[in-house]
N, C-alpha and C. Protein backbone atom coordinates (compact mmCIF):
# COMPACT_ATOMS: atom_id res chain seq x y z
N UNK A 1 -99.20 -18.84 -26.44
CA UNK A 1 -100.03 -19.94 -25.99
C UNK A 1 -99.79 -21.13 -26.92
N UNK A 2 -99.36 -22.21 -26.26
CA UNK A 2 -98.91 -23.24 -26.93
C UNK A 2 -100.51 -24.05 -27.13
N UNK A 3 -100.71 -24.88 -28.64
CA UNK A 3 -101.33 -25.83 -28.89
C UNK A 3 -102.48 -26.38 -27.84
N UNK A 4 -101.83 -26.93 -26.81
CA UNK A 4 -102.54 -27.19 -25.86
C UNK A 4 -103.26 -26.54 -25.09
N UNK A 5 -102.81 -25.60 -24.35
CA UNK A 5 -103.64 -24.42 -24.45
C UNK A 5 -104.54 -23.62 -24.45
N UNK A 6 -104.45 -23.61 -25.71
CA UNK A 6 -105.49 -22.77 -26.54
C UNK A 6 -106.86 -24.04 -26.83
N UNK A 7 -106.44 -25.26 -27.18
CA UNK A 7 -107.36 -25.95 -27.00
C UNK A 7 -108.51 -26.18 -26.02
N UNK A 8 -107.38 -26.40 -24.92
CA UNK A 8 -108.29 -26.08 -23.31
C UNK A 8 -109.35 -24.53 -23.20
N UNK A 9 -108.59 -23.94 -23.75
CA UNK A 9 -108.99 -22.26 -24.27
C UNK A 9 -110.22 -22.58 -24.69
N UNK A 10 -110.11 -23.20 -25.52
CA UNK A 10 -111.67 -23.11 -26.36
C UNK A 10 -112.26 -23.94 -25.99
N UNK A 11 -112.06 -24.98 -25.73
CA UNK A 11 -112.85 -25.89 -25.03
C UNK A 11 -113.50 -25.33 -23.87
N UNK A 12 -113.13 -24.45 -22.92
CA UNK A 12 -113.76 -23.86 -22.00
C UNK A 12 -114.79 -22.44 -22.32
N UNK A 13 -114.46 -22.01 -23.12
CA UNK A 13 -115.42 -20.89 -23.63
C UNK A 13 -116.58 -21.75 -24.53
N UNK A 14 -116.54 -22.92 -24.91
CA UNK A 14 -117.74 -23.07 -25.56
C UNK A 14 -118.20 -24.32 -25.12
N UNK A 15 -117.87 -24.53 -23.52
CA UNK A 15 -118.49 -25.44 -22.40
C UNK A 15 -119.06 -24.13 -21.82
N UNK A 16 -118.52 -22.78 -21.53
CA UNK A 16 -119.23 -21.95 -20.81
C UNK A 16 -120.86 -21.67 -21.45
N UNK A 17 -120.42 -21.45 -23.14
CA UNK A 17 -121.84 -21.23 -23.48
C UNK A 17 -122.83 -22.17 -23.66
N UNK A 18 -122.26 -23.44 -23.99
CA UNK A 18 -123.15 -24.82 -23.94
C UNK A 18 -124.22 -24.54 -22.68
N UNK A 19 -123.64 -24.03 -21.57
CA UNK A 19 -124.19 -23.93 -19.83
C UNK A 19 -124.79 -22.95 -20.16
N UNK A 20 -124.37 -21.87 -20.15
CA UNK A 20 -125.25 -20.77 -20.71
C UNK A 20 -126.48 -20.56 -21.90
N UNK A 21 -126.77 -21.33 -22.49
CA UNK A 21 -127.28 -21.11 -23.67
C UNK A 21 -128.30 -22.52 -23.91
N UNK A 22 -127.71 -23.51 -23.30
CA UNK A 22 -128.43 -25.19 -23.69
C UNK A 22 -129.89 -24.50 -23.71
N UNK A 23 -130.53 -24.97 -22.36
CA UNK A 23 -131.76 -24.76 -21.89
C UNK A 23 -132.55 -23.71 -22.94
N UNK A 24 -132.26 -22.57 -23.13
CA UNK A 24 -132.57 -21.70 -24.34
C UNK A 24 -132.53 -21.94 -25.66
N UNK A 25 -131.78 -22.65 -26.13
CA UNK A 25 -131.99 -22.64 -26.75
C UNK A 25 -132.37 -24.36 -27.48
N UNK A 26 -132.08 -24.69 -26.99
CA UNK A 26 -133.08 -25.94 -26.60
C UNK A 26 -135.01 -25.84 -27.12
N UNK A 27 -134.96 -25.18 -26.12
CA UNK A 27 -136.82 -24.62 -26.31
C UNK A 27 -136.80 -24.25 -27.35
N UNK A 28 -136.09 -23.41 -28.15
CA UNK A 28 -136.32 -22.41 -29.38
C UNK A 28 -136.27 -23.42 -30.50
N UNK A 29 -135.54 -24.54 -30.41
CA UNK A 29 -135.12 -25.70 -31.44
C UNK A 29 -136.69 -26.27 -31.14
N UNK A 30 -137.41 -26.69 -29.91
CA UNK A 30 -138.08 -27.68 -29.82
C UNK A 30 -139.66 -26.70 -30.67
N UNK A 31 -139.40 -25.44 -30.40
CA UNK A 31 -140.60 -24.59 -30.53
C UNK A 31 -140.98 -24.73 -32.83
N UNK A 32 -140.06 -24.81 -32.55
CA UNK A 32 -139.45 -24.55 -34.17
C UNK A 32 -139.94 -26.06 -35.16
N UNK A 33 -139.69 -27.13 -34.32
CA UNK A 33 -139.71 -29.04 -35.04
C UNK A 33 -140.51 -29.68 -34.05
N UNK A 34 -140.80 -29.16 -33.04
CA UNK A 34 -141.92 -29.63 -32.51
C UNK A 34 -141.31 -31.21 -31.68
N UNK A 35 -140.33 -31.31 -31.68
CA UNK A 35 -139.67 -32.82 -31.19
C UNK A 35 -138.59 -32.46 -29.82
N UNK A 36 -138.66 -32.88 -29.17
CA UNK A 36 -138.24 -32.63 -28.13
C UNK A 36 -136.17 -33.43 -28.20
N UNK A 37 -136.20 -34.56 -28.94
CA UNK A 37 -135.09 -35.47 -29.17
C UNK A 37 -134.75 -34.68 -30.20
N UNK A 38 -135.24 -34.41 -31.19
CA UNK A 38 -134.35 -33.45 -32.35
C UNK A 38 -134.24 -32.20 -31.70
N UNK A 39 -134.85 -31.72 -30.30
CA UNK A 39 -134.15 -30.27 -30.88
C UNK A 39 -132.81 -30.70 -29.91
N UNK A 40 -132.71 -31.73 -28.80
CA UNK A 40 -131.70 -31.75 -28.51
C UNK A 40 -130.59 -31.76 -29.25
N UNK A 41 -130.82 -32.76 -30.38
CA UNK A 41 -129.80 -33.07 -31.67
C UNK A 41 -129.34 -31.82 -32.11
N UNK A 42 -130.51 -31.41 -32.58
CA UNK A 42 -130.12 -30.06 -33.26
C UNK A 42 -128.70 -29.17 -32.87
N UNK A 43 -129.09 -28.97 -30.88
CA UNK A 43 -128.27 -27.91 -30.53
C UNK A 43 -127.21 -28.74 -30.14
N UNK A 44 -126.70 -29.84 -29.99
CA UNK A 44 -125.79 -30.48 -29.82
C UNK A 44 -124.97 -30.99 -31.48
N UNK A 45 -126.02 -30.17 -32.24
CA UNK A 45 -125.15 -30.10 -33.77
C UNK A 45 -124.78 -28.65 -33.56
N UNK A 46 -125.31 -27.72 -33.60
CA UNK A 46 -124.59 -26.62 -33.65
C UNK A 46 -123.16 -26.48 -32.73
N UNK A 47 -123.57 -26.86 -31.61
CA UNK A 47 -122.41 -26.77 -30.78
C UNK A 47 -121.13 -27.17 -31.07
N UNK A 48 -121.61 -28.39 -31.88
CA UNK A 48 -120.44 -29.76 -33.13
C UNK A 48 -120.07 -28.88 -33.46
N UNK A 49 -120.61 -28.14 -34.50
CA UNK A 49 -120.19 -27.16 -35.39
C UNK A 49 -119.27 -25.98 -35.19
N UNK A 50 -119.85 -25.43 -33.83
CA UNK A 50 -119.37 -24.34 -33.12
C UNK A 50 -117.49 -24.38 -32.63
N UNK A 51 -117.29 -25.82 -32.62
CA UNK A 51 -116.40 -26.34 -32.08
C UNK A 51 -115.37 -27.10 -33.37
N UNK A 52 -116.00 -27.17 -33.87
CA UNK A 52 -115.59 -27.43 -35.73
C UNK A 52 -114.77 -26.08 -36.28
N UNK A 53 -115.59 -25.42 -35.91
CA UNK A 53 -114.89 -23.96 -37.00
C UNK A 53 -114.51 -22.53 -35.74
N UNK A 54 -114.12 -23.43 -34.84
CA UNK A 54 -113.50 -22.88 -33.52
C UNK A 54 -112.57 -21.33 -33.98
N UNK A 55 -111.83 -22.05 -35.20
CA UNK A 55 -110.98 -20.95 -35.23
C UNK A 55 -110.82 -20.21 -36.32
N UNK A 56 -112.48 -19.86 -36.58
CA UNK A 56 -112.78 -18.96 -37.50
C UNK A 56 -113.60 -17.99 -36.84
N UNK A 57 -114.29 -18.63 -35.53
CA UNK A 57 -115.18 -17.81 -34.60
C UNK A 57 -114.23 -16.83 -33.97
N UNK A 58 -114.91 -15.33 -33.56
CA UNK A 58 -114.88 -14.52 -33.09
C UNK A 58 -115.44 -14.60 -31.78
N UNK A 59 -114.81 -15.41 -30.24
CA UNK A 59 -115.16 -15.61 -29.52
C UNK A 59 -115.52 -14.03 -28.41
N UNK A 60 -114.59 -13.13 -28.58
CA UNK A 60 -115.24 -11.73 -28.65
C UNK A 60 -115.86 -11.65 -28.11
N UNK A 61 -116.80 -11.33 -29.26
CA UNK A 61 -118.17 -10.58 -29.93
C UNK A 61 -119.26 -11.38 -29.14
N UNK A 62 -120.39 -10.96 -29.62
CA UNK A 62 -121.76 -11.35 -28.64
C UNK A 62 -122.20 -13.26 -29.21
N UNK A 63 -122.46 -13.75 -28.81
CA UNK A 63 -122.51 -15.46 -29.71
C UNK A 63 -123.69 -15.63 -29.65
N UNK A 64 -124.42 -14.95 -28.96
CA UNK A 64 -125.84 -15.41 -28.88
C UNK A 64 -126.78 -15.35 -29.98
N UNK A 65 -126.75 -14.36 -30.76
CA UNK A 65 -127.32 -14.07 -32.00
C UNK A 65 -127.26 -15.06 -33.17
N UNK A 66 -125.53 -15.27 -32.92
CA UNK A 66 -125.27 -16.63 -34.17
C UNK A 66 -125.62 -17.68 -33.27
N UNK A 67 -126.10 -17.99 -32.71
CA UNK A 67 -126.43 -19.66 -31.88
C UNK A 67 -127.86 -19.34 -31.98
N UNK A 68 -128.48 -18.36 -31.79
CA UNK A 68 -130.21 -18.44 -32.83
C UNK A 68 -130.27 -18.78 -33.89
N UNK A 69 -129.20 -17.75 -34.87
CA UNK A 69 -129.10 -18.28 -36.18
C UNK A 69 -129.27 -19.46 -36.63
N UNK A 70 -128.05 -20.40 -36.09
CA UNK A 70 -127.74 -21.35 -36.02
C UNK A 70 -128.73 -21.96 -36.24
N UNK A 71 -129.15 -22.23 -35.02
CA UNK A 71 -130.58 -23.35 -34.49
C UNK A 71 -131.62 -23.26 -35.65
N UNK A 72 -132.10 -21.79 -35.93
CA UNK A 72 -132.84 -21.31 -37.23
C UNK A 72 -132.82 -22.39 -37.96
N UNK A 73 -131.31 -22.45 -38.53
CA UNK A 73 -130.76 -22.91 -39.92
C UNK A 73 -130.77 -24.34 -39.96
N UNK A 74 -130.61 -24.97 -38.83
CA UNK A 74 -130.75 -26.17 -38.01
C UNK A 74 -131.71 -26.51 -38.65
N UNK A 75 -133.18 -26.16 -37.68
CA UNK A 75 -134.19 -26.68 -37.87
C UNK A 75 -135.11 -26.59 -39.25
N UNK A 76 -134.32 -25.28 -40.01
CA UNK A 76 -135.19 -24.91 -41.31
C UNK A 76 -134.35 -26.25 -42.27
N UNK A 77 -133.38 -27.04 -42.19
CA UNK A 77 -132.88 -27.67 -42.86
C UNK A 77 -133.74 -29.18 -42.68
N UNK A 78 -134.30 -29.38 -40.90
CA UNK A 78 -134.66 -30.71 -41.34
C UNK A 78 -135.69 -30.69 -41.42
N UNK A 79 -136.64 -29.54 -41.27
CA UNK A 79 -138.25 -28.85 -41.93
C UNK A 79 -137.85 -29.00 -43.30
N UNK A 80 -137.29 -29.12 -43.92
CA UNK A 80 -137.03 -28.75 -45.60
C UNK A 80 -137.12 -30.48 -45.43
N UNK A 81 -136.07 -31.11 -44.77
CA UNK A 81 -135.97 -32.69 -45.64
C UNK A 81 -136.90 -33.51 -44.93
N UNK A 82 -137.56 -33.11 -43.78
CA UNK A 82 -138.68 -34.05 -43.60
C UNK A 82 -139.90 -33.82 -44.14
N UNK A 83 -139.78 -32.29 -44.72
CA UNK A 83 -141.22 -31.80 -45.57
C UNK A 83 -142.15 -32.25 -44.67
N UNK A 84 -141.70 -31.33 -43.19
CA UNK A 84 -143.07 -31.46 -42.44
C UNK A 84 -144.04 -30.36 -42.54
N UNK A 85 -143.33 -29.14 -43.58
CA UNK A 85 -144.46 -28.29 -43.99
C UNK A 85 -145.56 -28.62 -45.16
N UNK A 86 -145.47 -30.25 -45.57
CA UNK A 86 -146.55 -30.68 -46.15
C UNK A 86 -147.64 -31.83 -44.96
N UNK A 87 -146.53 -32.33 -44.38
CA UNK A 87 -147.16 -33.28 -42.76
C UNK A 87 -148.01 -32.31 -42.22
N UNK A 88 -147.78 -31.19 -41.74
CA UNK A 88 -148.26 -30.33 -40.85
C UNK A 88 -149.10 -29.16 -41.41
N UNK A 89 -150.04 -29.29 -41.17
CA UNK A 89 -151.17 -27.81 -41.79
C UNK A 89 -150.21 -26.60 -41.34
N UNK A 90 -151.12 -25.62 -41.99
CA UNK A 90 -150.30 -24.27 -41.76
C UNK A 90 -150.86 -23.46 -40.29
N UNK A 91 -152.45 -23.97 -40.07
CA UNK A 91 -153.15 -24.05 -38.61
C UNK A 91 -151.67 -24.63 -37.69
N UNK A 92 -151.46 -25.33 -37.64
CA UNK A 92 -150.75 -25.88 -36.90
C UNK A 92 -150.03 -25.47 -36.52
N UNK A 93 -148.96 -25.18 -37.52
CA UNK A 93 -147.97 -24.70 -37.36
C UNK A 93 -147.92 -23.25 -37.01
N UNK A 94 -149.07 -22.50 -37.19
CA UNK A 94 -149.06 -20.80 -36.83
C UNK A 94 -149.56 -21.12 -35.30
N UNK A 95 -150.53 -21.85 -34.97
CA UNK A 95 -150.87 -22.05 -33.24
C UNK A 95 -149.72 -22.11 -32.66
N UNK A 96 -148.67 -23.01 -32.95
CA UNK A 96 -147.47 -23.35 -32.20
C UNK A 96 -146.72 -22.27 -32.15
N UNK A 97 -146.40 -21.50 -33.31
CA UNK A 97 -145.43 -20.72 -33.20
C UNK A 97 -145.99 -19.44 -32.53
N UNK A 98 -147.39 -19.16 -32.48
CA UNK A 98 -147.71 -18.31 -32.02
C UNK A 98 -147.34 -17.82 -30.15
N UNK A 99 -147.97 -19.35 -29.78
CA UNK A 99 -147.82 -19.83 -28.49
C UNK A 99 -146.24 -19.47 -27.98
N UNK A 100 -145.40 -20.29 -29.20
CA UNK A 100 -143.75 -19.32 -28.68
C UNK A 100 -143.54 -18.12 -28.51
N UNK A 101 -143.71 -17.12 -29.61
CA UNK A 101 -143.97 -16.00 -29.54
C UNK A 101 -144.25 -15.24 -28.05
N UNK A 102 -145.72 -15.84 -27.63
CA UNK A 102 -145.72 -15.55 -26.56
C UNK A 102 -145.08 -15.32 -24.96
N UNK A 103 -144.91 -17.01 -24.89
CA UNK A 103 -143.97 -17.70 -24.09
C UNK A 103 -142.50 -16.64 -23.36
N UNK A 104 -142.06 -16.29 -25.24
CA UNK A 104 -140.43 -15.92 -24.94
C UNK A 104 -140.27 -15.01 -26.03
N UNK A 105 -140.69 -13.61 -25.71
CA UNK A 105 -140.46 -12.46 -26.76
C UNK A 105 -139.15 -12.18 -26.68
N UNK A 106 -138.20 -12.47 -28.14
CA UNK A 106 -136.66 -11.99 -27.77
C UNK A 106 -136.31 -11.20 -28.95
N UNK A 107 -135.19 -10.64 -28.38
CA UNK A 107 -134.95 -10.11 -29.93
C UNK A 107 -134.76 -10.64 -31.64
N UNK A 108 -133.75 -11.49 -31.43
CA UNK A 108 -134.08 -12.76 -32.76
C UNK A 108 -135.23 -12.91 -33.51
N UNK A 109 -136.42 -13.27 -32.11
CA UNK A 109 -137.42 -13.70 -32.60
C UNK A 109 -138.07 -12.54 -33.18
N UNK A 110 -138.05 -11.42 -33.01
CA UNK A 110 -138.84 -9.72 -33.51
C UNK A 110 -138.29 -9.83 -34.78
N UNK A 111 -137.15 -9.83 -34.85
CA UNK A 111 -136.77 -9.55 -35.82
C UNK A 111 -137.17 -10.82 -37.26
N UNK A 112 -137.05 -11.78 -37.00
CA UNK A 112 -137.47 -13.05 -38.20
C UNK A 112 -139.28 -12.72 -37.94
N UNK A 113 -139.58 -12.22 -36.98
CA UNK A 113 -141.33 -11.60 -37.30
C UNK A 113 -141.72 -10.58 -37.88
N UNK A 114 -141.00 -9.57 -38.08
CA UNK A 114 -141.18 -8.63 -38.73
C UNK A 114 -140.38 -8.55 -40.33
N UNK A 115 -139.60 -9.82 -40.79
CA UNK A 115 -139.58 -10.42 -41.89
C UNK A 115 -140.79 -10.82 -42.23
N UNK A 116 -140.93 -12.03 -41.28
CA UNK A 116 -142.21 -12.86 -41.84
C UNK A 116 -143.49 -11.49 -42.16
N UNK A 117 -143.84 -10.86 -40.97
CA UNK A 117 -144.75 -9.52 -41.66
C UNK A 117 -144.59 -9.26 -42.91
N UNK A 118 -143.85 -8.68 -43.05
CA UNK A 118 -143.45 -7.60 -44.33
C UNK A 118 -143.67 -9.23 -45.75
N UNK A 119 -143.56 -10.03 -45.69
CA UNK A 119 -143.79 -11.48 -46.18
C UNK A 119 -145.40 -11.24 -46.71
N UNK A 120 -146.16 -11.44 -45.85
CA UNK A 120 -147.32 -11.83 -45.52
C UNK A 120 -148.17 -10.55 -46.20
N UNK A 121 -147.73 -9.71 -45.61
CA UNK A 121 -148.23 -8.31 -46.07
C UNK A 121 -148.23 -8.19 -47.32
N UNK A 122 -147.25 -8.44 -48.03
CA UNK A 122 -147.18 -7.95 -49.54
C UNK A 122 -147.69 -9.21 -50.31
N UNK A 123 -147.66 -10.65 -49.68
CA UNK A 123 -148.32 -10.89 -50.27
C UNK A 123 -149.92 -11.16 -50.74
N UNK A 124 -150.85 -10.55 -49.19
CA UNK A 124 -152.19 -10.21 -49.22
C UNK A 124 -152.31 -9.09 -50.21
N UNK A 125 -151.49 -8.08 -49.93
CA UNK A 125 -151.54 -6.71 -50.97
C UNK A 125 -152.58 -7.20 -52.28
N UNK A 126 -151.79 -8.33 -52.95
CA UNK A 126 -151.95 -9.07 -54.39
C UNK A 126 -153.19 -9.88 -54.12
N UNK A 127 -153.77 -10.17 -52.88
CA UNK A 127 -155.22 -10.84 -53.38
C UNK A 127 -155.76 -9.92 -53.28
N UNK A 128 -157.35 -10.38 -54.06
CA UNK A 128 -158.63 -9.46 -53.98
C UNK A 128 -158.96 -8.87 -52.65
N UNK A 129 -159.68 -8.28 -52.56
CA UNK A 129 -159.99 -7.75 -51.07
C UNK A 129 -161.14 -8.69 -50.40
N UNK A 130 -162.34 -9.53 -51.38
CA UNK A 130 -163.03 -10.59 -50.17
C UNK A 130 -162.30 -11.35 -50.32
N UNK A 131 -160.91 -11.95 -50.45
CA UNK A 131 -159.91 -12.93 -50.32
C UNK A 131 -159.52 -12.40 -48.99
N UNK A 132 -158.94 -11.15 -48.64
CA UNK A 132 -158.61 -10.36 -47.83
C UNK A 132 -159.67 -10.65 -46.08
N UNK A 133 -160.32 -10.16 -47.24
CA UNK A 133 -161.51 -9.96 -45.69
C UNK A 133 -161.70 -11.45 -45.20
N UNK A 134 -161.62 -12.36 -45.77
CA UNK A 134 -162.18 -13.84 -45.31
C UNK A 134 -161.36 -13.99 -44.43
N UNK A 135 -159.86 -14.02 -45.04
CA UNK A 135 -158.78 -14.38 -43.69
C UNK A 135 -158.67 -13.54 -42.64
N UNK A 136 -158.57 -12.43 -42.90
CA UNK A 136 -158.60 -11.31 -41.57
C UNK A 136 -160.20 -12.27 -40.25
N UNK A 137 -161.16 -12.21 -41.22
CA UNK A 137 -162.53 -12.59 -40.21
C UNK A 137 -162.16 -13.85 -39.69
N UNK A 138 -161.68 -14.79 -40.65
CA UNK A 138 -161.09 -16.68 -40.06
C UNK A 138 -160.46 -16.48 -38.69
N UNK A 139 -158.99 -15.46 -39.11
CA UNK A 139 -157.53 -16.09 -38.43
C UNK A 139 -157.71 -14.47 -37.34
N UNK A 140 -158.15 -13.57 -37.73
CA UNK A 140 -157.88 -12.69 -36.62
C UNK A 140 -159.09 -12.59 -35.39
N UNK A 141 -160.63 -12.70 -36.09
CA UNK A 141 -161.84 -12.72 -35.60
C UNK A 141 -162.48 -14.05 -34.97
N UNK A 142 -161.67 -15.06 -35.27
CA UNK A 142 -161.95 -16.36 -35.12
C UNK A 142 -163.19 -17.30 -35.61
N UNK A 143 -163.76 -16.04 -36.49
CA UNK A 143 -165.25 -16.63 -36.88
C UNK A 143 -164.99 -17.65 -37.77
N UNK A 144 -166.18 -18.62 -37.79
CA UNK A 144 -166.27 -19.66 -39.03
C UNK A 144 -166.64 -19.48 -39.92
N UNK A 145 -166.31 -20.51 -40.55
CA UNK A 145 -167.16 -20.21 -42.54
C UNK A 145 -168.39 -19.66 -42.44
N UNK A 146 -169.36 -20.04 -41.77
CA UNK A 146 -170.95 -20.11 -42.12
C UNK A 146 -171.30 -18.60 -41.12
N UNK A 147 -170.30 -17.98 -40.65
CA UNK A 147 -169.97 -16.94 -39.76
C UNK A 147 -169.74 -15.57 -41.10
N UNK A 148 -168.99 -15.79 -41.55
CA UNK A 148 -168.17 -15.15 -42.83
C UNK A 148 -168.84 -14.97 -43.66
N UNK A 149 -169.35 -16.42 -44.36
CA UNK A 149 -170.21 -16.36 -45.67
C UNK A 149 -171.38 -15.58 -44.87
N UNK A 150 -172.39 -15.60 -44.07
CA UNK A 150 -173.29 -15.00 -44.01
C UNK A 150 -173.28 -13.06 -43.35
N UNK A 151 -171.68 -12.96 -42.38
CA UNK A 151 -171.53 -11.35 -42.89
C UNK A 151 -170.83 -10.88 -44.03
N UNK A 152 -170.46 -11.64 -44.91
CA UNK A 152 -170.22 -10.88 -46.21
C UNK A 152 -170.67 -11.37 -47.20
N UNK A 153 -171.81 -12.06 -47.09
CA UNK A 153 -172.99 -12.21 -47.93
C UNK A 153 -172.21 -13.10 -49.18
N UNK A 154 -171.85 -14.26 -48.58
CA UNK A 154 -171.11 -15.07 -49.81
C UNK A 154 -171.80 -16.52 -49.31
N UNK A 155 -171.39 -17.27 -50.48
CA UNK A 155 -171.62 -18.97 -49.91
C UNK A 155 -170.27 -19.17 -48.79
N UNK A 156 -171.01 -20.25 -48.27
CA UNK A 156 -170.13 -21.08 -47.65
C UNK A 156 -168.92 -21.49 -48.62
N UNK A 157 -169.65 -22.10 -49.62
CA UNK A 157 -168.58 -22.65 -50.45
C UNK A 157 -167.32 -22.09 -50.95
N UNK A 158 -168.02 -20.62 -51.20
CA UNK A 158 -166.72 -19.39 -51.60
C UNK A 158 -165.87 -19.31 -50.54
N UNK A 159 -166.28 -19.27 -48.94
CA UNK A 159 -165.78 -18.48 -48.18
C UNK A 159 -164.76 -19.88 -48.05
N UNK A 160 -165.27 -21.10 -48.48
CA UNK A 160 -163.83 -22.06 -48.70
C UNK A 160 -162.87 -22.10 -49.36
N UNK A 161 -163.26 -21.62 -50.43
CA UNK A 161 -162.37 -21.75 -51.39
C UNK A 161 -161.48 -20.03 -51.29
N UNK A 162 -161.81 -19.54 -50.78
CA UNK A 162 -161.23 -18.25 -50.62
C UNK A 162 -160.09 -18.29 -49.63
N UNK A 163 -160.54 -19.27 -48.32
CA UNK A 163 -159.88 -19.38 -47.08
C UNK A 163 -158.45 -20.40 -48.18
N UNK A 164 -159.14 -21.45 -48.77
CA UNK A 164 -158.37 -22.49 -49.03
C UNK A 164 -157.15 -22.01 -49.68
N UNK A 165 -157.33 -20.74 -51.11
CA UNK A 165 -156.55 -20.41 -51.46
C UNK A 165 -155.44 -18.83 -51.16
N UNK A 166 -155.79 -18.89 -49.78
CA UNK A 166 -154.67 -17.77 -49.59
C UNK A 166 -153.95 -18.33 -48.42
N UNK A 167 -154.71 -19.26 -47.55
CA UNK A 167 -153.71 -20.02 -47.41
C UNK A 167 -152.64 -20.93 -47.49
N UNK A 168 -153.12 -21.76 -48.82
CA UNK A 168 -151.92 -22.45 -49.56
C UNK A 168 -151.12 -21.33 -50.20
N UNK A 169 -151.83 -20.36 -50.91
CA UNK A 169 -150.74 -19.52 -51.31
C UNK A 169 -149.59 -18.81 -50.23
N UNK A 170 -149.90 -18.53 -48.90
CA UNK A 170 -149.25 -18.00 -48.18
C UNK A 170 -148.43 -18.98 -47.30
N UNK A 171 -148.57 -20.27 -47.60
CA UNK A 171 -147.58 -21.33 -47.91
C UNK A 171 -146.67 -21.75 -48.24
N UNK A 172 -147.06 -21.27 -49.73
CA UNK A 172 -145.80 -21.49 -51.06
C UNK A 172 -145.15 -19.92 -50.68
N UNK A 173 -145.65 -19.46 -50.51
CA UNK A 173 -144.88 -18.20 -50.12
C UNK A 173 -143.95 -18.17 -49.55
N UNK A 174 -144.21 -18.43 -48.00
CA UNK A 174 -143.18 -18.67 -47.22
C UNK A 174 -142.09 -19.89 -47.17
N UNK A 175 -142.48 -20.91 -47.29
CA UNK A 175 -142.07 -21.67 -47.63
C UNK A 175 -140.94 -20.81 -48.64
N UNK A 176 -141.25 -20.19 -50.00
CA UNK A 176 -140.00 -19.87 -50.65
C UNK A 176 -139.35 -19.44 -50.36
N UNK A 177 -139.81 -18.34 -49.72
CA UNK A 177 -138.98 -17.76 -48.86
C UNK A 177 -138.02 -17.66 -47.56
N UNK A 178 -138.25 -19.25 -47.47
CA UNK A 178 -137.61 -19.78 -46.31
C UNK A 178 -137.87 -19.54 -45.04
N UNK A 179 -139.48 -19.10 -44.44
CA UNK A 179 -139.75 -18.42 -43.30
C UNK A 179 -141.01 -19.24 -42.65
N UNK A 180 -141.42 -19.98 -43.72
CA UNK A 180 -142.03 -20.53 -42.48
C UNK A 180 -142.01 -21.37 -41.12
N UNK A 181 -140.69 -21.31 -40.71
CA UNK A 181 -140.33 -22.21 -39.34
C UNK A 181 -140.92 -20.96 -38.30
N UNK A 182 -140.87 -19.38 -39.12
CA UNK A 182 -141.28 -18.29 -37.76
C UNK A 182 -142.31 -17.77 -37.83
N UNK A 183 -143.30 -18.37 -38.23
CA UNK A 183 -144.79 -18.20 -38.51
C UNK A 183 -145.50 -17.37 -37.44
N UNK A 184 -145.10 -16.19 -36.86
CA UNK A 184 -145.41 -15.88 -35.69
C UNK A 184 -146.05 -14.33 -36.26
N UNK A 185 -146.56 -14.28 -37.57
CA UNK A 185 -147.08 -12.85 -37.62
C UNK A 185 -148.36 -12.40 -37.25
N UNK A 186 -149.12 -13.50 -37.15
CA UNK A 186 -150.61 -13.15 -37.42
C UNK A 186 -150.96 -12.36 -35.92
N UNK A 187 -150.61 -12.06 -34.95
CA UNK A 187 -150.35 -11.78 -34.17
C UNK A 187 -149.98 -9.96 -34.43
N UNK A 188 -149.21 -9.82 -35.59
CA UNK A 188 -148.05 -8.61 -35.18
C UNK A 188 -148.85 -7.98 -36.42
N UNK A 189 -149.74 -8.09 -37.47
CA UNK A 189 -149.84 -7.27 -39.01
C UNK A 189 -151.61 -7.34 -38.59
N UNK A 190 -152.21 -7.20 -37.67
CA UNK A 190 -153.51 -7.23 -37.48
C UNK A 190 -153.75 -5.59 -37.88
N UNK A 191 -152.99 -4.58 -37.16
CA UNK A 191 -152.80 -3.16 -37.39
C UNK A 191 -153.56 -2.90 -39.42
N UNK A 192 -152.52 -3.87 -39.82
CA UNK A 192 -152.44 -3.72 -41.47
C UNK A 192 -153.51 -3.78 -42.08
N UNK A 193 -154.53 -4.67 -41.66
CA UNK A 193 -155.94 -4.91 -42.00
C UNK A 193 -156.74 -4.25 -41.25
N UNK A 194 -156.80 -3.57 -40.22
CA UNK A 194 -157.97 -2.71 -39.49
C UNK A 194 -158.00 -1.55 -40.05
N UNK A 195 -157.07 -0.79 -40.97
CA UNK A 195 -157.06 0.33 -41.29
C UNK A 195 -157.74 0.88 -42.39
């Protein structure tokens, strides 16, 4: 296969998946930055990319997995430089991602959730247990402060400062860990605290 070719070659296998894959992953970019114009960008960067290092890819093999990746890496890069995980509460950002979650259970997504779990988990392990109990009653029970403080017999004020600090801590957490774009656990580790 001469030059030309093979160009056409590839050019057509990664116009097939552009067709195949846009729309999907599209949503997953928009679910992720919340912008509808960046996530287009986004996947019309990966695709750049895809088409960049053409001939290092293993056109093969399954692509779908690395074009999640991708997008992932995408969007965790301009979450990092727009530091919209200081713009955006961590409320926020767990409603949204939750709502995806829902929407479009895929494999990708199980899998960066049951990271984020195992995340989350170990790091409640390390608070006190009414640190424990406040968030479980907040984020799983939906009750309010004055809900909380008065079944576990605390102030209001504590049950703020309790809420306040395991959620910034489970912030910096993820955040270090590079996971909070898949904030989709609170949903999946409820098991962990009923027991």
């Amino acid at each position: 296969m001469d030059k030309s070719e093979r160009y056409d070659s590839d050019w057509r296998m990664i116009e097939n998946l552009f067709r195949s894959y846009y729309s999907m992953l599209r949503s997953y970019a928009f679910r992720l930055v919340n912008d509808f114009c960046l996530a287009e960008d986004i996947v019309q960067d990966v695709f750049m990319s895809l088409w960049n290092n053409r001939n290092n890819i293993d056109f093969d093999s399954e692509l779908k997995p690395y074009l999640f990746r991708a997008i992932y890496n995408k969007s965790l890069d301009y979450l990092k430089s727009k530091k919209c995980t200081e713009e955006e509460s961590l409320d926020t950002i767990i409603a949204r991602l939750e709502l995806s979650h829902h929407s479009n259970e895929n494999h990708e997504e199980t899998l960066f959730a049951k990271e984020i779990q195992q995340e989350i988990v170990n790091y409640l392990k390390g608070q006190p247990e009414n640190v424990r109990k406040v968030f479980v009653l907040s984020r799983y029970h939906g009750l309010k402060i004055k809900e909380i403080a008065r079944q576990l017999e605390l102030s209001q004020k504590t049950v703020e400062k309790y809420l306040s600090r395991v959620l910034k801590g489970l912030k910096e957490c993820l955040i270090y860990k590079e996971l909070l774009s898949f904030l989709l656990i609170f949903s999946f580790f409820m098991d962990f605290f009923s027991k």
